[in-house]
Protein backbone atom coordinates (compact mmCIF):
# COMPACT_ATOMS: atom_id res chain seq x y z
CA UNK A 1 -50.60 133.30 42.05
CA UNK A 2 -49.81 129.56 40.63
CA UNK A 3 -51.18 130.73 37.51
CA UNK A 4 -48.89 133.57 37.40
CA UNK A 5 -46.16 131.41 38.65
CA UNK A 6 -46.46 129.03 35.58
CA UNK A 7 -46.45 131.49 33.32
CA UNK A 8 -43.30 132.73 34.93
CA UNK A 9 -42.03 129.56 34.60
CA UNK A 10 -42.98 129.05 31.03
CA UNK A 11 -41.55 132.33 29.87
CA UNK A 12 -37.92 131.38 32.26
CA UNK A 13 -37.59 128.24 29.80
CA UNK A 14 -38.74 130.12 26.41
CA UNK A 15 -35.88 133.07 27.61
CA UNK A 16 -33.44 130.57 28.32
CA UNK A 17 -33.86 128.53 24.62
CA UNK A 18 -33.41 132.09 23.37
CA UNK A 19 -30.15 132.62 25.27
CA UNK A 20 -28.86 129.49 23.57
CA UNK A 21 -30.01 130.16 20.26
CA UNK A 22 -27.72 133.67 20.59
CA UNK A 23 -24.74 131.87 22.27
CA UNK A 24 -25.13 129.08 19.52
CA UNK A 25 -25.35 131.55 16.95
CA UNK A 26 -22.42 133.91 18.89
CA UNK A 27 -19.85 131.02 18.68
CA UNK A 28 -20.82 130.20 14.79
CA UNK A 29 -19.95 133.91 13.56
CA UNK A 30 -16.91 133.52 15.80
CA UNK A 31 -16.04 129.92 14.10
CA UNK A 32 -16.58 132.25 10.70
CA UNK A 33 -14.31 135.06 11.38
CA UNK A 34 -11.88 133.11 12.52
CA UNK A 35 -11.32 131.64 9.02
CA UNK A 36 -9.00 132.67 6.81
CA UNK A 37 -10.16 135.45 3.98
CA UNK A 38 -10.26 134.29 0.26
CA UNK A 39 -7.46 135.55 -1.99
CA UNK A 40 -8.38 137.55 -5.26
CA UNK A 41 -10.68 136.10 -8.04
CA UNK A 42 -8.74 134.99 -11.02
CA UNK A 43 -10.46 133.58 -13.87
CA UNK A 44 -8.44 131.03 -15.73
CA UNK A 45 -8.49 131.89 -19.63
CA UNK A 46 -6.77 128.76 -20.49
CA UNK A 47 -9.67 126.44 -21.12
CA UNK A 48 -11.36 129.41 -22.80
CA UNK A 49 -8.66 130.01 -25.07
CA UNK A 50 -8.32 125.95 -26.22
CA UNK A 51 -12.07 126.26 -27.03
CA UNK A 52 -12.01 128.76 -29.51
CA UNK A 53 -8.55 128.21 -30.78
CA UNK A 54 -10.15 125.85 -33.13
CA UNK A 55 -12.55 129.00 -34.63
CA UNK A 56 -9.22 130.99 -34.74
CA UNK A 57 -7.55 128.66 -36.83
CA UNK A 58 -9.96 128.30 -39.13
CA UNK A 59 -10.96 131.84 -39.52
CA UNK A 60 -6.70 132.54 -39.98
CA UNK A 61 -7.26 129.77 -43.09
CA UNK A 62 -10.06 131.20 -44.68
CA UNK A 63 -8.23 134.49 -44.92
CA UNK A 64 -5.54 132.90 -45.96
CA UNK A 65 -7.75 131.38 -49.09
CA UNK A 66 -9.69 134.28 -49.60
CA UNK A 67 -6.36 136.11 -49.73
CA UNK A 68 -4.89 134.29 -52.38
CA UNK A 69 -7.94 133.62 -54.37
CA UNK A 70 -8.70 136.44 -57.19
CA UNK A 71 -11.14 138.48 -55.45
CA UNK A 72 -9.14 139.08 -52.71
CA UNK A 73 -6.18 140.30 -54.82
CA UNK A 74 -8.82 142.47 -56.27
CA UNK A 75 -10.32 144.04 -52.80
CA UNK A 76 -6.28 144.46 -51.36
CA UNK A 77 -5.67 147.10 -53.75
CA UNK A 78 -9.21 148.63 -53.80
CA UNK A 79 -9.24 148.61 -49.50
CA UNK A 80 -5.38 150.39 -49.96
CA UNK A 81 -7.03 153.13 -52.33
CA UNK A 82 -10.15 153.29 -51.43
CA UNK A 83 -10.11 155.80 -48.51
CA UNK A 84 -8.10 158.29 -50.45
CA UNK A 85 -10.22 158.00 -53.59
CA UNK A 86 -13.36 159.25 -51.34
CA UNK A 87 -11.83 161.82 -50.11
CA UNK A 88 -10.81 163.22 -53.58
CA UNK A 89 -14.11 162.46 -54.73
CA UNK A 90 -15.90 164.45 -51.99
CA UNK A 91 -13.10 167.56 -52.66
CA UNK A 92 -14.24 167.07 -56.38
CA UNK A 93 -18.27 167.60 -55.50
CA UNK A 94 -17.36 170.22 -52.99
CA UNK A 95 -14.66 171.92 -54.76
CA UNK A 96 -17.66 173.97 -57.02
CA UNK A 97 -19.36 175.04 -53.91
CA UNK A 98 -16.84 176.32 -52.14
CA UNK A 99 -14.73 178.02 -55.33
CA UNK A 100 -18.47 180.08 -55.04
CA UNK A 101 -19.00 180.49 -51.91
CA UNK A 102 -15.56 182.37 -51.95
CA UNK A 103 -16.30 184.07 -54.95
CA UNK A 104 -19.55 185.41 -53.61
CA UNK A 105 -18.76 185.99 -49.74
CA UNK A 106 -15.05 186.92 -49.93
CA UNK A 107 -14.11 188.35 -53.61
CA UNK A 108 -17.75 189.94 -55.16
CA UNK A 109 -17.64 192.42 -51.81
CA UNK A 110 -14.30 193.38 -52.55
CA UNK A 111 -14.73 193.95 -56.01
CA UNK A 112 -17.78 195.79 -55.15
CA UNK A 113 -16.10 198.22 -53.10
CA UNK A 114 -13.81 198.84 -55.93
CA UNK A 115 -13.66 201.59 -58.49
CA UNK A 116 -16.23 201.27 -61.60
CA UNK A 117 -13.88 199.79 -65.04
CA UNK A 118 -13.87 202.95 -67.94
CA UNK A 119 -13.13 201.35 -70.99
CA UNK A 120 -13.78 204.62 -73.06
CA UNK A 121 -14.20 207.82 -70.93
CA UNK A 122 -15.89 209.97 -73.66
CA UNK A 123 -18.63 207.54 -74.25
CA UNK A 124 -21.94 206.95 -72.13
CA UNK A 125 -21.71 203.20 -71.75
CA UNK A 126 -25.15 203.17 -72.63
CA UNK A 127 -26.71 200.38 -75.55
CA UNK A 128 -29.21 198.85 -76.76
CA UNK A 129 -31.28 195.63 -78.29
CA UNK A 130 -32.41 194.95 -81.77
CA UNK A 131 -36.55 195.15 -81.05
CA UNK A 132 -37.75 195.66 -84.41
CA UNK A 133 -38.91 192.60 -86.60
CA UNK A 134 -36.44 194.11 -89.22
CA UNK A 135 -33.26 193.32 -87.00
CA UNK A 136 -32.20 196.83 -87.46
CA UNK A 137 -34.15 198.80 -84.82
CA UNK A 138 -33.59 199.44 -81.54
CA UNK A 139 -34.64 200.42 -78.03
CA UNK A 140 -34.39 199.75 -74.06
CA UNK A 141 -32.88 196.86 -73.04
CA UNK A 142 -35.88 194.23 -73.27
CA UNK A 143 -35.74 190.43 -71.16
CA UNK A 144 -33.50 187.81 -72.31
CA UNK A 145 -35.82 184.61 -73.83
CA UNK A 146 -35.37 181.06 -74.13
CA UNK A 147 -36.16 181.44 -78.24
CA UNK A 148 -34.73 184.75 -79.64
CA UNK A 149 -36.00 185.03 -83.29
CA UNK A 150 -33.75 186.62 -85.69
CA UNK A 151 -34.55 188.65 -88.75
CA UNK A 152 -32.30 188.94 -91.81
CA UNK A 153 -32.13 190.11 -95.32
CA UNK A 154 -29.86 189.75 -98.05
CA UNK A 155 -27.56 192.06 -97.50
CA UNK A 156 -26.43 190.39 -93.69
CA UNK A 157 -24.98 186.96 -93.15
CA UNK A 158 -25.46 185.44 -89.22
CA UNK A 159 -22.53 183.51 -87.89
CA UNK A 160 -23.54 181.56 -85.46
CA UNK A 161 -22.31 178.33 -82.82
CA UNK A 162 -24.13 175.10 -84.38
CA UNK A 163 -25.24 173.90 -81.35
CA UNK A 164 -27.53 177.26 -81.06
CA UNK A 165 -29.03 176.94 -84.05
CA UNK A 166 -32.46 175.98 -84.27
CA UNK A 167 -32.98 175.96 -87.97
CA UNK A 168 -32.11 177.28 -91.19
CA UNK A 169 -33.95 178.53 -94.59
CA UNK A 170 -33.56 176.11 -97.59
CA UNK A 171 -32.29 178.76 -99.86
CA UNK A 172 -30.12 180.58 -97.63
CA UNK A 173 -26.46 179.70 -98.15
CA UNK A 174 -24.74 178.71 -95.35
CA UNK A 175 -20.77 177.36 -94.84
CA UNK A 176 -18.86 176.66 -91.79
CA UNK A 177 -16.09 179.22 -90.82
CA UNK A 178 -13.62 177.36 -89.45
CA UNK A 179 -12.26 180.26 -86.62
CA UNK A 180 -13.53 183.41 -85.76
CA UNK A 181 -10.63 185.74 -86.52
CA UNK A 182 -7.77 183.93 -88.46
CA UNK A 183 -5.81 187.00 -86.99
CA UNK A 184 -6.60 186.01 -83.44
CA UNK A 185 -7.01 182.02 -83.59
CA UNK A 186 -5.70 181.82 -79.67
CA UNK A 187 -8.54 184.24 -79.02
CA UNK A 188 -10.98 182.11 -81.45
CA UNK A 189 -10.03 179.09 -79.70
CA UNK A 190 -10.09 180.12 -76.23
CA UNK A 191 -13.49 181.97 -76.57
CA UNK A 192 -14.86 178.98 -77.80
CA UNK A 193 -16.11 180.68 -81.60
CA UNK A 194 -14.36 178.27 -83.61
CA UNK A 195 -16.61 175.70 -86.61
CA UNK A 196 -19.04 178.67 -87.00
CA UNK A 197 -22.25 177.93 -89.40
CA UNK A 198 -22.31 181.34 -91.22
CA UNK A 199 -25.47 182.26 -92.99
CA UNK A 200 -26.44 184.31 -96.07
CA UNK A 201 -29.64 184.78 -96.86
CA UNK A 202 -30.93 185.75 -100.35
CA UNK A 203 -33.68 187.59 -99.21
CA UNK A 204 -36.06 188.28 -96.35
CA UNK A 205 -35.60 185.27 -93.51
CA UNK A 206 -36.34 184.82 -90.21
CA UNK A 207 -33.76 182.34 -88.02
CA UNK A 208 -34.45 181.52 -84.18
CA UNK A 209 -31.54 180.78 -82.03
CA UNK A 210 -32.17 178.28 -78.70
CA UNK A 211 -30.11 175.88 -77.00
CA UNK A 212 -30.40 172.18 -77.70
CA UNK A 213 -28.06 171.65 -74.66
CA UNK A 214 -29.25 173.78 -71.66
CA UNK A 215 -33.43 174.69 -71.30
CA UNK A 216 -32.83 177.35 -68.90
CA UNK A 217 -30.36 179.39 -71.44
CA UNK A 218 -31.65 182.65 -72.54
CA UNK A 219 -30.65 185.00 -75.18
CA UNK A 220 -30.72 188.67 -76.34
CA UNK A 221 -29.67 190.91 -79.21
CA UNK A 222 -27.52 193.53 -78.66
CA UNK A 223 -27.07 196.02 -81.36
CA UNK A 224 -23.94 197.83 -81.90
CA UNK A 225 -24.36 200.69 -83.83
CA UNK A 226 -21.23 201.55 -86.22
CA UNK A 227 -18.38 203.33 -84.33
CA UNK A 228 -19.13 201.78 -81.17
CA UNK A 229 -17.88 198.95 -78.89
CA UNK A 230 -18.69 196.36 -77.09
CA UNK A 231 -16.86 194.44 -74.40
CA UNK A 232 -18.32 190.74 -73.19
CA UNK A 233 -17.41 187.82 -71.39
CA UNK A 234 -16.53 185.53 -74.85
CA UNK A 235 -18.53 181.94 -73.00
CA UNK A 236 -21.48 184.70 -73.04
CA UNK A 237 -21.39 185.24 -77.46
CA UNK A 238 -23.26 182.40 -79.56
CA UNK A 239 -23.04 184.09 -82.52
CA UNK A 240 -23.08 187.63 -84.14
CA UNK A 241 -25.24 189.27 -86.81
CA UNK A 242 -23.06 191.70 -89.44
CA UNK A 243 -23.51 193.37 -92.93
CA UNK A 244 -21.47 191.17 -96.13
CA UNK A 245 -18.19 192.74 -96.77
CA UNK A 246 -17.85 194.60 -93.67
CA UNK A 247 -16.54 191.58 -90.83
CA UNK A 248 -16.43 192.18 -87.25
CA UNK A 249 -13.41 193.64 -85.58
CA UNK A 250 -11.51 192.83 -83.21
CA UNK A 251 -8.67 194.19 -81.43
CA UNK A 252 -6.81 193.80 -78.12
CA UNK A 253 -7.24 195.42 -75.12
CA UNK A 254 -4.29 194.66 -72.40
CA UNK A 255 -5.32 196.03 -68.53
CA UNK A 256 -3.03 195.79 -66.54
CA UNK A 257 -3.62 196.04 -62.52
């Protein structure tokens, strides 16, 4: 019993240091919330502003220099232009693409769906190329080729674009034909067969016609028989083969919707 009475006693003291402790700590938090609340945080920007004004200046002169030196009256005009000169340079590169992509998507449908062109009712609308080594027979339609070789004798003369022309016999005559069809010269002109090389053979020769501007160009001879016709895109003709004395003809054809 006195042991359990010290104990008793011991734990009486350690509960009343306790109760202290809690009334000490009680009359702190009322101490605390009896003080008055803190207004809002403001940050002063004053002393932050008077330490860079210094940079400010200084950057303010240096524009001010590089302004008036010559580059910068250089770059003002180019940084004025500039935005608007990329955007007509992009409509520039895109314009092709999109001038084909409506041409095949929106027009080449509807001009599908359209009735077939006939240029001469009567006639079959069927031709033919020159095959024959001679230049004067013909057959199917054979593959277009980068190198066409051409055959003539001495009673033909070739007129031909000089830039197609891949060489020429030493003793075949040859002149320059200044316009296709003096008749015509609009026509000439627009179709692009204008400073023609015209050749005349004196006897057998054999001419080959490539392009010494575009590799992937190919050619073919079509022969047109006398009597018939033949209607072309003009950019597609390079040249044309005919008999001396008898010149091609042309006439005019106006279509109207």
């Amino acid at each position: 019993m006195k042991r359990l009475e010290a104990e008793e006693r011991l734990l009486q003291s350690s509960k009343e240091q306790h109760d202290a402790e809690i009334a000490r700590q009680q009359g702190i938090l009322e101490n605390l919330r009896k003080l008055p609340r803190p207004g809002p945080l403001v940050l002063d920007h004053a002393p932050a502003n008077r330490a860079i004004q210094p940079l400010n200046d200084r950057s303010a002169e240096n524009e001010r220099q590089l302004d008036g030196s010559n580059i910068g009256k250089f770059m003002r005009p180019v940084k004025e232009v500039l935005p608007t000169a990329l955007w007509i340079l992009a409509l520039a590169l895109l314009s092709p693409l999109l001038v084909k992509a409506i041409a095949y998507y929106v027009i080449a449908p509807i001009a599908a769906r359209r009735a077939p062109v006939c240029l001469l009712p009567r006639m079959s609308g069927e031709f033919s190329t020159a095959i024959g080594v001679t230049g004067n027979e013909s057959g199917p339609t054979t593959p277009s080729r980068v190198s066409l070789p051409l055959s003539l004798d001495e009673r033909s003369e070739l007129l031909v674009l000089p830039s197609y022309l891949q060489g020429m016999p030493l003793t075949a005559q040859s002149d320059t034909k200044w316009l296709l069809d003096w008749s015509m010269p609009l026509t000439s002109l627009f179709a692009g067969m204008y400073r023609l090389t015209r050749i005349r053979p004196i006897s057998d020769e054999r001419i080959t016609v490539s392009s010494s501007l575009d590799p992937l160009a190919e050619f073919s001879l079509l022969d047109v028989p006398v009597g018939s016709a033949l209607v072309l895109r003009p950019s597609c003709l390079v040249g044309f083969i005919q008999t001396r004395g008898e010149p091609l003809k042309i006439t005019r054809h106006w279509r109207f919707g």
